[in-house]
PDBML (XML) file of the C-alpha atoms, coordinates in Angstrom:
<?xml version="1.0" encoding="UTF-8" ?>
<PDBx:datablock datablockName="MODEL"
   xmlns:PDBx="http://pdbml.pdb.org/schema/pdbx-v50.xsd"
   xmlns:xsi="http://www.w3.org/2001/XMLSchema-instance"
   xsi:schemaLocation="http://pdbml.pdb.org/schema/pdbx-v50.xsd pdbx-v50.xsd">
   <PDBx:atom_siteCategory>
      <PDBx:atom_site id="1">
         <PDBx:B_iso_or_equiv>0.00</PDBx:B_iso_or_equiv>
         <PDBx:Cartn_x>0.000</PDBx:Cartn_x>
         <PDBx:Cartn_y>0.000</PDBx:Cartn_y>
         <PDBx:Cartn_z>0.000</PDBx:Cartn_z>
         <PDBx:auth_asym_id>A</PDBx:auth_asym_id>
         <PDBx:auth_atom_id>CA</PDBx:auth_atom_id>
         <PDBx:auth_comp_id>UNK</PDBx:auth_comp_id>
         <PDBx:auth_seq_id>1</PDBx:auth_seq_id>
         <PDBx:group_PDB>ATOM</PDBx:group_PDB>
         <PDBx:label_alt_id xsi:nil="true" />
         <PDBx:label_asym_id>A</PDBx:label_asym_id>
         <PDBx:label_atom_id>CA</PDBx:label_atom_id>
         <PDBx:label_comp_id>UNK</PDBx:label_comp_id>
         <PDBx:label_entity_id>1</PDBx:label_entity_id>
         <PDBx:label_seq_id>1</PDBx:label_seq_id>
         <PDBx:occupancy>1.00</PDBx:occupancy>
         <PDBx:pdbx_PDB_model_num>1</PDBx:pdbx_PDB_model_num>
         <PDBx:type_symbol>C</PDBx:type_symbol>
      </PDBx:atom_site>
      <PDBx:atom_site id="2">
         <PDBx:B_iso_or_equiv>0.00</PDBx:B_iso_or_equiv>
         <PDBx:Cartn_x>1.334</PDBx:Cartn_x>
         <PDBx:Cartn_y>3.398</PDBx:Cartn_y>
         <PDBx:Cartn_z>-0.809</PDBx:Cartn_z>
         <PDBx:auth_asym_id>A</PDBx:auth_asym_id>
         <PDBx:auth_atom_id>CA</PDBx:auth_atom_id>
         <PDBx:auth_comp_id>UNK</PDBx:auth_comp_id>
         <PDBx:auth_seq_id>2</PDBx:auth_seq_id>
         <PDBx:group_PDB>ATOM</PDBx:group_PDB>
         <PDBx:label_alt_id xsi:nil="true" />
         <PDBx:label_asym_id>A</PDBx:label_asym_id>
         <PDBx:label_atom_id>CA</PDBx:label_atom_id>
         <PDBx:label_comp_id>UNK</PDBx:label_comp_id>
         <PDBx:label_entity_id>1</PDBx:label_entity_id>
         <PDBx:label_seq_id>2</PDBx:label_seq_id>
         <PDBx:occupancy>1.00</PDBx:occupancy>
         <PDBx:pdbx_PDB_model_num>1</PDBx:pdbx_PDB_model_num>
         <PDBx:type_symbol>C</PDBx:type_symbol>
      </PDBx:atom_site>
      <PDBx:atom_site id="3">
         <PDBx:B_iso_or_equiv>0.00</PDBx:B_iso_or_equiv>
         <PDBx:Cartn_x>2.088</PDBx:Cartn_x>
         <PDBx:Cartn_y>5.931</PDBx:Cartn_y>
         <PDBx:Cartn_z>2.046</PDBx:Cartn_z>
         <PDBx:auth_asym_id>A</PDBx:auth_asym_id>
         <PDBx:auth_atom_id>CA</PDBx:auth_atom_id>
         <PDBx:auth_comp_id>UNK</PDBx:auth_comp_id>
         <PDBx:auth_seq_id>3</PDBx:auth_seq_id>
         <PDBx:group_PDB>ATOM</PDBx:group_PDB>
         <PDBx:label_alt_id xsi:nil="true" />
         <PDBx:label_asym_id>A</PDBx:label_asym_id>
         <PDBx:label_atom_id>CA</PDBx:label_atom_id>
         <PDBx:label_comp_id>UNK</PDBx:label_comp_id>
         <PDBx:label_entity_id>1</PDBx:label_entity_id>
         <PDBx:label_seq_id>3</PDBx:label_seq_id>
         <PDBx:occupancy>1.00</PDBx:occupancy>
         <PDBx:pdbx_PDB_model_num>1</PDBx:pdbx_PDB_model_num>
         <PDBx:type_symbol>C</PDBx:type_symbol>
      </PDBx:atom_site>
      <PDBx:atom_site id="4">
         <PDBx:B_iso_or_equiv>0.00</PDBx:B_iso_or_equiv>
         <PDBx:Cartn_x>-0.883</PDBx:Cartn_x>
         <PDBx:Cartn_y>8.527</PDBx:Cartn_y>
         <PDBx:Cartn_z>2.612</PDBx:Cartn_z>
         <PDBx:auth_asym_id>A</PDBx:auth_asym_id>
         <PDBx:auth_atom_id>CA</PDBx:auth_atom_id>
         <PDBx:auth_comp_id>UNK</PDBx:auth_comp_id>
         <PDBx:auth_seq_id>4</PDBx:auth_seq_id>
         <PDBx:group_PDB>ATOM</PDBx:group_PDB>
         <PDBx:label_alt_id xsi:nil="true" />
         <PDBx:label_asym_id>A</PDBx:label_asym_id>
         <PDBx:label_atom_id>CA</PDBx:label_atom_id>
         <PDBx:label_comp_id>UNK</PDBx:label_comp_id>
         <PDBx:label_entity_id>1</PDBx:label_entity_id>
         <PDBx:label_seq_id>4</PDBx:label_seq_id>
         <PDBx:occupancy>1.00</PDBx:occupancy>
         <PDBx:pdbx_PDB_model_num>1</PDBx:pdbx_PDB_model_num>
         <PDBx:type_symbol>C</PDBx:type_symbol>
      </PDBx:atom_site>
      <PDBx:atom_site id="5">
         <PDBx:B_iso_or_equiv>0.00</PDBx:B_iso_or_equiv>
         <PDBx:Cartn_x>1.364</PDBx:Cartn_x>
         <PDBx:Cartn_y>11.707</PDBx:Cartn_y>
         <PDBx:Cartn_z>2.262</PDBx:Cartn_z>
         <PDBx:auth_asym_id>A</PDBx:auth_asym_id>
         <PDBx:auth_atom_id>CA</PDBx:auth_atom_id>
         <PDBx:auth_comp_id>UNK</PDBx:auth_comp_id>
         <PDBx:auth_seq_id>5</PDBx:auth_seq_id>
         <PDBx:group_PDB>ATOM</PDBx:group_PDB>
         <PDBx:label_alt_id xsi:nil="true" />
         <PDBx:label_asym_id>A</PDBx:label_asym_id>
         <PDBx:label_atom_id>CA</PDBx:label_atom_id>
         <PDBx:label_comp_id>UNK</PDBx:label_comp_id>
         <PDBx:label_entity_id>1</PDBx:label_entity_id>
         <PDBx:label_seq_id>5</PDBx:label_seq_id>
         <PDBx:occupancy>1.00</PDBx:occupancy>
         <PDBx:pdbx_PDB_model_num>1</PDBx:pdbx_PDB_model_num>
         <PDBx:type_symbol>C</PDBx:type_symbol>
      </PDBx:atom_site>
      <PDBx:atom_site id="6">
         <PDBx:B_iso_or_equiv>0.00</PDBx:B_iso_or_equiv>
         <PDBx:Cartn_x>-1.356</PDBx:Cartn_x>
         <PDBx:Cartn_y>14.100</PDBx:Cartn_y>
         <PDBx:Cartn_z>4.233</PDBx:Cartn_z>
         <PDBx:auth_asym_id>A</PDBx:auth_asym_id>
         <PDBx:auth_atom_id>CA</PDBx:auth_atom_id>
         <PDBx:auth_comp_id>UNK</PDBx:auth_comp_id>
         <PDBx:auth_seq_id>6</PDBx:auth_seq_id>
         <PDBx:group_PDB>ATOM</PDBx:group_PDB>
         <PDBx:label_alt_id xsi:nil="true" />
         <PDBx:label_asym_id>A</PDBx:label_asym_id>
         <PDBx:label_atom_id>CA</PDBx:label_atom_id>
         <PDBx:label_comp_id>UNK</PDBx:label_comp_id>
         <PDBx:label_entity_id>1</PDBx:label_entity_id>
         <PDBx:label_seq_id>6</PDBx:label_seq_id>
         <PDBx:occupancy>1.00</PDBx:occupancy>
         <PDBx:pdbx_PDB_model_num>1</PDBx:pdbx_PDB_model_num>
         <PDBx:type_symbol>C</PDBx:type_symbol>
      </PDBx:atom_site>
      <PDBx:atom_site id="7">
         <PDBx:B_iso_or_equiv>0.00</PDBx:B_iso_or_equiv>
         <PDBx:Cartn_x>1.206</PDBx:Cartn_x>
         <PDBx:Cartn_y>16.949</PDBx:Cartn_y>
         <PDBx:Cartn_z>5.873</PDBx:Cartn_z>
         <PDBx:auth_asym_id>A</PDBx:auth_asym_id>
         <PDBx:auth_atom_id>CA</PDBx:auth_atom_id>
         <PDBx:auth_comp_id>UNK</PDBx:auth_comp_id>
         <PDBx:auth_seq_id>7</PDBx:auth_seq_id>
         <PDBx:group_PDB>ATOM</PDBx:group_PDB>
         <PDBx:label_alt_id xsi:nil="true" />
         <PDBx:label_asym_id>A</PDBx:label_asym_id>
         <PDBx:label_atom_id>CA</PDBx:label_atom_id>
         <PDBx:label_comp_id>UNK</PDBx:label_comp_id>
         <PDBx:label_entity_id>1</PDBx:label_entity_id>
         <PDBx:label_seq_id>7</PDBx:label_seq_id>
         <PDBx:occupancy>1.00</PDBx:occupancy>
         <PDBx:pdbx_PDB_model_num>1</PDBx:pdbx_PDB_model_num>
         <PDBx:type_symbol>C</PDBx:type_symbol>
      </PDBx:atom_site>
      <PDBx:atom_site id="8">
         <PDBx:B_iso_or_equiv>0.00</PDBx:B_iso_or_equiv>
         <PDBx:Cartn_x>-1.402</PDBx:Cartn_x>
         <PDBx:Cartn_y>19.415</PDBx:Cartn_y>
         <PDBx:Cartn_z>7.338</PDBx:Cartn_z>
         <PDBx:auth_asym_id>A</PDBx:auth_asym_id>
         <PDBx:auth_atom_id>CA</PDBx:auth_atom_id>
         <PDBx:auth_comp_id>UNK</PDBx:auth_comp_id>
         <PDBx:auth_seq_id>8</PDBx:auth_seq_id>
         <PDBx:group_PDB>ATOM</PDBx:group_PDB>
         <PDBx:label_alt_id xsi:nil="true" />
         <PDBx:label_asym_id>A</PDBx:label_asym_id>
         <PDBx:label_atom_id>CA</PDBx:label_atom_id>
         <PDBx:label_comp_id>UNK</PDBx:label_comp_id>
         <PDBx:label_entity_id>1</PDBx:label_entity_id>
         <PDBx:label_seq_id>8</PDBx:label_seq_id>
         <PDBx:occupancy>1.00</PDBx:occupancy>
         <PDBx:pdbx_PDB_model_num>1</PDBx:pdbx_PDB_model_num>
         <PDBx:type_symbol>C</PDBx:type_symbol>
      </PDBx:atom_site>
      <PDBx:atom_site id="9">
         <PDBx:B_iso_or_equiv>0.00</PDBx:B_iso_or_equiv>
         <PDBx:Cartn_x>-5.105</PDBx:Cartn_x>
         <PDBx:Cartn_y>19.480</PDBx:Cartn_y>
         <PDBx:Cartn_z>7.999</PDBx:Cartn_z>
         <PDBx:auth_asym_id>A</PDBx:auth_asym_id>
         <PDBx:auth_atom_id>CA</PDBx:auth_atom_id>
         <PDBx:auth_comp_id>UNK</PDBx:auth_comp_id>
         <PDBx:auth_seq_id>9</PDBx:auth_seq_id>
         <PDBx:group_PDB>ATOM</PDBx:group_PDB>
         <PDBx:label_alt_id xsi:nil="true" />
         <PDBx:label_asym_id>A</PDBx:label_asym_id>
         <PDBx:label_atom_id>CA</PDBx:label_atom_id>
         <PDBx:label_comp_id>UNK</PDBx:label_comp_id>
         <PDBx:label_entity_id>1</PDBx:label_entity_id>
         <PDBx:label_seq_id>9</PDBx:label_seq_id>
         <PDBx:occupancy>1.00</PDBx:occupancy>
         <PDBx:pdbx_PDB_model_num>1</PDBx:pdbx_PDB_model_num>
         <PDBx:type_symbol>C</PDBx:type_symbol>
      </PDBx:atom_site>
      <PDBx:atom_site id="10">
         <PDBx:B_iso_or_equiv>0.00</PDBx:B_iso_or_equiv>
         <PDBx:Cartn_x>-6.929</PDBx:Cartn_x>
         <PDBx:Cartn_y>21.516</PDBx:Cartn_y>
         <PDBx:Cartn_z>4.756</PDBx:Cartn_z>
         <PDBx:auth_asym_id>A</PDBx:auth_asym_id>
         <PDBx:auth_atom_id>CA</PDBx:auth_atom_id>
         <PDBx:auth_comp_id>UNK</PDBx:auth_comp_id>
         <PDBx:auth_seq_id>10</PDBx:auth_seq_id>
         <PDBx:group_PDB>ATOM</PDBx:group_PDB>
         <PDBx:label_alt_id xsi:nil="true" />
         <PDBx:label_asym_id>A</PDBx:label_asym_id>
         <PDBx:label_atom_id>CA</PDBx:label_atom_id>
         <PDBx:label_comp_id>UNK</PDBx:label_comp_id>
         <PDBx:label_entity_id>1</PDBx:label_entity_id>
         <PDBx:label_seq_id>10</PDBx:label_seq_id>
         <PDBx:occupancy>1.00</PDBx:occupancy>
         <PDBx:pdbx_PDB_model_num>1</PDBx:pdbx_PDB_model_num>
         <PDBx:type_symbol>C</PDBx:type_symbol>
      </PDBx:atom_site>
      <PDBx:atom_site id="11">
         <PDBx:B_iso_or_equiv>0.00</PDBx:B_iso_or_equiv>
         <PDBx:Cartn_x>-9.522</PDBx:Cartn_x>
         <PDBx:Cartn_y>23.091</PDBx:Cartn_y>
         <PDBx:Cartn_z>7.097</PDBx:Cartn_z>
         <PDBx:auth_asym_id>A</PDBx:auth_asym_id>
         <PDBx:auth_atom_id>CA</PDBx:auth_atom_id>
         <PDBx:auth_comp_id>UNK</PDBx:auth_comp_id>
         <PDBx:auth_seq_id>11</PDBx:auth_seq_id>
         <PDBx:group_PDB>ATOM</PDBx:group_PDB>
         <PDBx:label_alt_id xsi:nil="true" />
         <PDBx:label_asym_id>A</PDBx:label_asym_id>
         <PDBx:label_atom_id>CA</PDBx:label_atom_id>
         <PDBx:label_comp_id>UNK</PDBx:label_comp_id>
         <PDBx:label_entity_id>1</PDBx:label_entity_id>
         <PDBx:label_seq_id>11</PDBx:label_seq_id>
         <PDBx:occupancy>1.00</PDBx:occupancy>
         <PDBx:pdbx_PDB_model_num>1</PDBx:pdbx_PDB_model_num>
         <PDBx:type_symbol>C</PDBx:type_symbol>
      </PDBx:atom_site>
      <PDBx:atom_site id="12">
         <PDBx:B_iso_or_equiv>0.00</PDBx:B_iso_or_equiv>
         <PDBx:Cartn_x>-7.371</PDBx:Cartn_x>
         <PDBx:Cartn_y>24.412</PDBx:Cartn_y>
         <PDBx:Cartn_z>10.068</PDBx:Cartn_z>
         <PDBx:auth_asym_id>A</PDBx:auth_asym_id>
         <PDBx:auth_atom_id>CA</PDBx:auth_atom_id>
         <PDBx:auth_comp_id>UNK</PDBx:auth_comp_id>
         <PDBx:auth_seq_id>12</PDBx:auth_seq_id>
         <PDBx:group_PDB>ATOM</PDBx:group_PDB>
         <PDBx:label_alt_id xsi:nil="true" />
         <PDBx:label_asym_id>A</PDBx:label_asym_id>
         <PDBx:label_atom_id>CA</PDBx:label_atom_id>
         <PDBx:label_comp_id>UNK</PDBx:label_comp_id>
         <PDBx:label_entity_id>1</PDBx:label_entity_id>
         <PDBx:label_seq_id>12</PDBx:label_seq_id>
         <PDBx:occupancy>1.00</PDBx:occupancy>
         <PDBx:pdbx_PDB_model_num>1</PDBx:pdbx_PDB_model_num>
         <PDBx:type_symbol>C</PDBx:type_symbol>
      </PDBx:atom_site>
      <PDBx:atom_site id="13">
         <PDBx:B_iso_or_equiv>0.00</PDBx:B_iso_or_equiv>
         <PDBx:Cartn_x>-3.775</PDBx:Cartn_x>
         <PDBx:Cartn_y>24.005</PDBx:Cartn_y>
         <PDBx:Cartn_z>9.605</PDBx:Cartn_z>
         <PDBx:auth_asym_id>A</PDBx:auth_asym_id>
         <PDBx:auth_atom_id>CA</PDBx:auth_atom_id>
         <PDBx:auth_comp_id>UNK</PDBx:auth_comp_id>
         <PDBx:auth_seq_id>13</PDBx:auth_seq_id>
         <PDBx:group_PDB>ATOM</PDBx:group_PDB>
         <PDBx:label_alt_id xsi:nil="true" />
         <PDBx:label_asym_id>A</PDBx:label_asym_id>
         <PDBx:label_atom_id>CA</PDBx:label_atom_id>
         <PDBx:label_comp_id>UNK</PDBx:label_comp_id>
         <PDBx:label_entity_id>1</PDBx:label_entity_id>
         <PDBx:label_seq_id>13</PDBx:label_seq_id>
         <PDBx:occupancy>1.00</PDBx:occupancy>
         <PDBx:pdbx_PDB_model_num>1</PDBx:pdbx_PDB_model_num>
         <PDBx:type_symbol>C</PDBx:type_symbol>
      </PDBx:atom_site>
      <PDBx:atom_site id="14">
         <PDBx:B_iso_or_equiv>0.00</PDBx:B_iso_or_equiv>
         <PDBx:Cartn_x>-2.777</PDBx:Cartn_x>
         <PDBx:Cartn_y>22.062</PDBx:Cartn_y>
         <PDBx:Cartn_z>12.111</PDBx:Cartn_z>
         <PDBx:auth_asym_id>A</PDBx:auth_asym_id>
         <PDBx:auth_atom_id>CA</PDBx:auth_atom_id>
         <PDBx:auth_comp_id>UNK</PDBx:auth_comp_id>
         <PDBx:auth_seq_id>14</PDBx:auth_seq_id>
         <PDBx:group_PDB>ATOM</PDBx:group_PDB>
         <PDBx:label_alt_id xsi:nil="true" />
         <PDBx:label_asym_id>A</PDBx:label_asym_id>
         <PDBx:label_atom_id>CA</PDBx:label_atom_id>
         <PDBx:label_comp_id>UNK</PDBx:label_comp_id>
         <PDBx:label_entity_id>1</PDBx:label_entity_id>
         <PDBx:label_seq_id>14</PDBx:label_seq_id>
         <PDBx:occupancy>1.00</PDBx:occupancy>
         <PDBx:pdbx_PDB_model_num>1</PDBx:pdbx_PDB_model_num>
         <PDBx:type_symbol>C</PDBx:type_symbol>
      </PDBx:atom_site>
      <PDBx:atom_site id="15">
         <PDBx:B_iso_or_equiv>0.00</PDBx:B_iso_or_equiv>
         <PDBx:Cartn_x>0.023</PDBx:Cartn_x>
         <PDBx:Cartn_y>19.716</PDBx:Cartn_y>
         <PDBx:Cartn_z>11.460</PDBx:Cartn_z>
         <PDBx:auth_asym_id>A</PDBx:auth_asym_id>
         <PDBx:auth_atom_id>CA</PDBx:auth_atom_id>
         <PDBx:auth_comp_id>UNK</PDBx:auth_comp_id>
         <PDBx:auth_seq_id>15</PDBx:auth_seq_id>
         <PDBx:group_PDB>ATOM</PDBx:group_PDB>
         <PDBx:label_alt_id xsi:nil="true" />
         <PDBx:label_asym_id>A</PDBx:label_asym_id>
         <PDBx:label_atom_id>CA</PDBx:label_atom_id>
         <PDBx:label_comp_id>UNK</PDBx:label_comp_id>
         <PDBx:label_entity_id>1</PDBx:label_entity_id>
         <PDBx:label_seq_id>15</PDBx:label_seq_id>
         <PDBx:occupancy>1.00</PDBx:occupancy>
         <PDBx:pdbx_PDB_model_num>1</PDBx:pdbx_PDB_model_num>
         <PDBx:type_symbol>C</PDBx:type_symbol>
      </PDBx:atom_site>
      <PDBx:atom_site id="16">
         <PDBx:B_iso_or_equiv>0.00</PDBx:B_iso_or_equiv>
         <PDBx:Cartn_x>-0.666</PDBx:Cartn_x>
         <PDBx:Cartn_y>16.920</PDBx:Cartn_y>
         <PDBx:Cartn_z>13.717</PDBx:Cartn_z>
         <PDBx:auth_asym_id>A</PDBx:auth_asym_id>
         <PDBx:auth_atom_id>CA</PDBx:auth_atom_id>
         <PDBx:auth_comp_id>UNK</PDBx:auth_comp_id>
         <PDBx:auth_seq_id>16</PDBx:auth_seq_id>
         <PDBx:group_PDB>ATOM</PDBx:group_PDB>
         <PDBx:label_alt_id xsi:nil="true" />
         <PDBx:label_asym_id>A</PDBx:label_asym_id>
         <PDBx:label_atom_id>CA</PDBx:label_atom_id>
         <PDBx:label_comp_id>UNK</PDBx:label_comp_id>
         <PDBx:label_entity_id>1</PDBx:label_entity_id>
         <PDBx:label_seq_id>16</PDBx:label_seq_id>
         <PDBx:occupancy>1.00</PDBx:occupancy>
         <PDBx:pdbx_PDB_model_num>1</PDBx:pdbx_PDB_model_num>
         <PDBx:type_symbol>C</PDBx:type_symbol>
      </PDBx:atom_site>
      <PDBx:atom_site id="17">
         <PDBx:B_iso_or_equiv>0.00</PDBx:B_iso_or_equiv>
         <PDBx:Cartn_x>-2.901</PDBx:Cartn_x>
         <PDBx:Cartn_y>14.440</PDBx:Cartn_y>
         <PDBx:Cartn_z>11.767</PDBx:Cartn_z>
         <PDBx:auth_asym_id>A</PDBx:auth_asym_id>
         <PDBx:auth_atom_id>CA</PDBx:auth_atom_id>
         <PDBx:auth_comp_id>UNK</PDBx:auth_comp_id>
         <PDBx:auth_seq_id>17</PDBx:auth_seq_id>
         <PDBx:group_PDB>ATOM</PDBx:group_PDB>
         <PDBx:label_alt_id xsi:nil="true" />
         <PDBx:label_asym_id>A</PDBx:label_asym_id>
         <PDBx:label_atom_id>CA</PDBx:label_atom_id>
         <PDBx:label_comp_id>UNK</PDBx:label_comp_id>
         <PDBx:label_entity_id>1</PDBx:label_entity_id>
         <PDBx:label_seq_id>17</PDBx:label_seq_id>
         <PDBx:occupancy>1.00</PDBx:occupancy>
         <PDBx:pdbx_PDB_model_num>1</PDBx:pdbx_PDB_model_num>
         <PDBx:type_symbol>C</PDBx:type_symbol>
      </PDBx:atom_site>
      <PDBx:atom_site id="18">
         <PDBx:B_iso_or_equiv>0.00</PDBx:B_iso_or_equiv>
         <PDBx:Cartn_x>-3.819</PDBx:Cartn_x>
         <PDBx:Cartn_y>10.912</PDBx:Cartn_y>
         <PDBx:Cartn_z>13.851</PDBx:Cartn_z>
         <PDBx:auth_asym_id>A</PDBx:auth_asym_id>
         <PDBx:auth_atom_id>CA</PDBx:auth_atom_id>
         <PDBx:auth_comp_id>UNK</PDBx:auth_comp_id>
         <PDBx:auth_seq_id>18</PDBx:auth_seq_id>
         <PDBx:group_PDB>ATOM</PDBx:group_PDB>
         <PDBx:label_alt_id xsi:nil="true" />
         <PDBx:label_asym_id>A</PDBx:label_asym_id>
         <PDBx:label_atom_id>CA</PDBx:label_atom_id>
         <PDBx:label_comp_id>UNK</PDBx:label_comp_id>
         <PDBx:label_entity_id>1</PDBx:label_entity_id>
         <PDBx:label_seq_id>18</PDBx:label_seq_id>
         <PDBx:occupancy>1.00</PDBx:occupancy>
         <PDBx:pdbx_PDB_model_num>1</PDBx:pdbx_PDB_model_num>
         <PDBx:type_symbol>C</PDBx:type_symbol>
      </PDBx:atom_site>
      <PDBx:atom_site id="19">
         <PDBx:B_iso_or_equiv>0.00</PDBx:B_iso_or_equiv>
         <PDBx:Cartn_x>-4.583</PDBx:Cartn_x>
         <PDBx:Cartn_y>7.436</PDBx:Cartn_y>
         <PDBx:Cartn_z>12.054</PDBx:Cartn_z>
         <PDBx:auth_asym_id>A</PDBx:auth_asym_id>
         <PDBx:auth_atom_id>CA</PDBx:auth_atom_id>
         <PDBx:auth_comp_id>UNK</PDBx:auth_comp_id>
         <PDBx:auth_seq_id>19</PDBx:auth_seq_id>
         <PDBx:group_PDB>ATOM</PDBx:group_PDB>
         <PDBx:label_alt_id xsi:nil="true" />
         <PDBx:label_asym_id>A</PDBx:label_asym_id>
         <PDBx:label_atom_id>CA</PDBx:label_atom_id>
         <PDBx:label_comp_id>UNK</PDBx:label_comp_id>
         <PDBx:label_entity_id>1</PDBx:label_entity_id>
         <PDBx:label_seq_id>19</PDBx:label_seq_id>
         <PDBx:occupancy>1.00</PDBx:occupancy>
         <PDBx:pdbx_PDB_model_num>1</PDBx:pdbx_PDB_model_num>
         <PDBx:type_symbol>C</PDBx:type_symbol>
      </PDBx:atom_site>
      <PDBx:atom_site id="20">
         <PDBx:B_iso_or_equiv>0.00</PDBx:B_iso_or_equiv>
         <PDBx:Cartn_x>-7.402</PDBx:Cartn_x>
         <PDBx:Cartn_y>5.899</PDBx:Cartn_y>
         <PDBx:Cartn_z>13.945</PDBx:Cartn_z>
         <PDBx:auth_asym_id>A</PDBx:auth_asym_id>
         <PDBx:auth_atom_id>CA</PDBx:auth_atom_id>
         <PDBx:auth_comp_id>UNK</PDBx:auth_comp_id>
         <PDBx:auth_seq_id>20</PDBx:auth_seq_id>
         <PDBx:group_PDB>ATOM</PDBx:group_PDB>
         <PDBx:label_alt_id xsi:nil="true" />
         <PDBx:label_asym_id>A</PDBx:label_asym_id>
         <PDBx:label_atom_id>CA</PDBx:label_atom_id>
         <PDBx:label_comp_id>UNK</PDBx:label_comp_id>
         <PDBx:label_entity_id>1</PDBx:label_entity_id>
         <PDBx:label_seq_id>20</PDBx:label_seq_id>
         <PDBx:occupancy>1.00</PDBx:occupancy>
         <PDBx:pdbx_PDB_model_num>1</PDBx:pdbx_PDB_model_num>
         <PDBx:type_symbol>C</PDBx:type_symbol>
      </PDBx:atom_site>
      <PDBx:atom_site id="21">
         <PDBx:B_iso_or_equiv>0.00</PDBx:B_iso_or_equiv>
         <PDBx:Cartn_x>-9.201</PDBx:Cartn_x>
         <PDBx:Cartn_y>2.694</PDBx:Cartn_y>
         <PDBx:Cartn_z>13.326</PDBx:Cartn_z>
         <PDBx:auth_asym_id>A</PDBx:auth_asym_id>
         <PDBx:auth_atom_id>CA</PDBx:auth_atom_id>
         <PDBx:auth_comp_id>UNK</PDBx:auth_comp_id>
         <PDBx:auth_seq_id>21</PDBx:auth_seq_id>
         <PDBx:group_PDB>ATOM</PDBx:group_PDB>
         <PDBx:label_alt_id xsi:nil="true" />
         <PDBx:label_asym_id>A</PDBx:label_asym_id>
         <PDBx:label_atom_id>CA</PDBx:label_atom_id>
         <PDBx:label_comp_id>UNK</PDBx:label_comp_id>
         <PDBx:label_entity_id>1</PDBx:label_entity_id>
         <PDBx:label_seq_id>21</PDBx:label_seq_id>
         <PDBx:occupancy>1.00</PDBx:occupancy>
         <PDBx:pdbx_PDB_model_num>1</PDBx:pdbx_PDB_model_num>
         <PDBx:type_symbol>C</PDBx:type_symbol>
      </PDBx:atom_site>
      <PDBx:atom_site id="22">
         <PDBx:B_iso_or_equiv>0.00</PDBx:B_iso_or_equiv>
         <PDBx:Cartn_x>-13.013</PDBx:Cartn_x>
         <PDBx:Cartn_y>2.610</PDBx:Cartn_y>
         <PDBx:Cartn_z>12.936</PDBx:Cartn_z>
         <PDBx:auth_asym_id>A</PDBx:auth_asym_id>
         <PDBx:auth_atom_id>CA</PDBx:auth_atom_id>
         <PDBx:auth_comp_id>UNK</PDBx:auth_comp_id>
         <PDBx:auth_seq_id>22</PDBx:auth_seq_id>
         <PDBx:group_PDB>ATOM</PDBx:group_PDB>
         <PDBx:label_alt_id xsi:nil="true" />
         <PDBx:label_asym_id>A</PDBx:label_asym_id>
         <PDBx:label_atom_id>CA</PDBx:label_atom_id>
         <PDBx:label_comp_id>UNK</PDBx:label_comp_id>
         <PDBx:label_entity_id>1</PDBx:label_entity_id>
         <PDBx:label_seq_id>22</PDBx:label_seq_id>
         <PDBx:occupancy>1.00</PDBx:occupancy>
         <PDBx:pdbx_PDB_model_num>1</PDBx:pdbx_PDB_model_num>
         <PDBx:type_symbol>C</PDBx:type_symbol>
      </PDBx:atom_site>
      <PDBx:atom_site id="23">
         <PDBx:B_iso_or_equiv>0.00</PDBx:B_iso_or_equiv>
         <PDBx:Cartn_x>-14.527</PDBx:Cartn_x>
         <PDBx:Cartn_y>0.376</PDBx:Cartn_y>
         <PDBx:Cartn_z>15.821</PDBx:Cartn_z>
         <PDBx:auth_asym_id>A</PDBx:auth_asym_id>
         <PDBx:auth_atom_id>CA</PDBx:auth_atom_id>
         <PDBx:auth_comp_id>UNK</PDBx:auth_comp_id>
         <PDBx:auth_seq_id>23</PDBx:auth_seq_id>
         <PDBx:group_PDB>ATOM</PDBx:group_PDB>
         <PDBx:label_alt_id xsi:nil="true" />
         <PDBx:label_asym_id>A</PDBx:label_asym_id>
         <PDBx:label_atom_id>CA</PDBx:label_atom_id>
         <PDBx:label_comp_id>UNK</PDBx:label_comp_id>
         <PDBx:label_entity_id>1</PDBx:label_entity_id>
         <PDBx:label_seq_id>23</PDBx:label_seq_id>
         <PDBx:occupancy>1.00</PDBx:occupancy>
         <PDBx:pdbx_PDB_model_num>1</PDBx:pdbx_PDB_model_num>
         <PDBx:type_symbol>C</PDBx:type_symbol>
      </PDBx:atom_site>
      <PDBx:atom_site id="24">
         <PDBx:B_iso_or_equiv>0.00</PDBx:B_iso_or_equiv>
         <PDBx:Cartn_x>-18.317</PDBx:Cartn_x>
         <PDBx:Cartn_y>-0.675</PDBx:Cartn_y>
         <PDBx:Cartn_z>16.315</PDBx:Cartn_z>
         <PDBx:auth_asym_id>A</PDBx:auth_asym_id>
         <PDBx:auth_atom_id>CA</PDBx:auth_atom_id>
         <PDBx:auth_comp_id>UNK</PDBx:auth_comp_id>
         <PDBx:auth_seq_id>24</PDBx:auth_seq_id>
         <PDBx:group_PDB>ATOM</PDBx:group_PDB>
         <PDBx:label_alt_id xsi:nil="true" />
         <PDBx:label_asym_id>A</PDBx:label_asym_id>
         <PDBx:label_atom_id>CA</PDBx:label_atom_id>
         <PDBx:label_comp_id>UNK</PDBx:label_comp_id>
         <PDBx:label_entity_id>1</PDBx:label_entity_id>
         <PDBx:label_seq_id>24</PDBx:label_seq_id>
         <PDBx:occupancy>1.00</PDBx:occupancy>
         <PDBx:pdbx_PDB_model_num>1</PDBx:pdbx_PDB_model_num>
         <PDBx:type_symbol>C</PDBx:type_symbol>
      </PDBx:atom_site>
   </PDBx:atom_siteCategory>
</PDBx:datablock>
C-alpha cells in the first residue's frame, strides 16, 4: 500500500494528523 502523504489538515492548519481505526 502506498504511504498517505497528508502533511497538514486543509480546514485548520494544524500539522498533527492521527490514524485511527473505525470500531463498532
Amino acid at each position: 500500500m502506498k504511504e498517505i502523504a497528508v502533511e497538514k489538515c486543509p480546514y485548520c492548519g494544524g500539522e498533527e494528523l492521527k490514524e485511527c481505526r473505525v470500531e463498532s
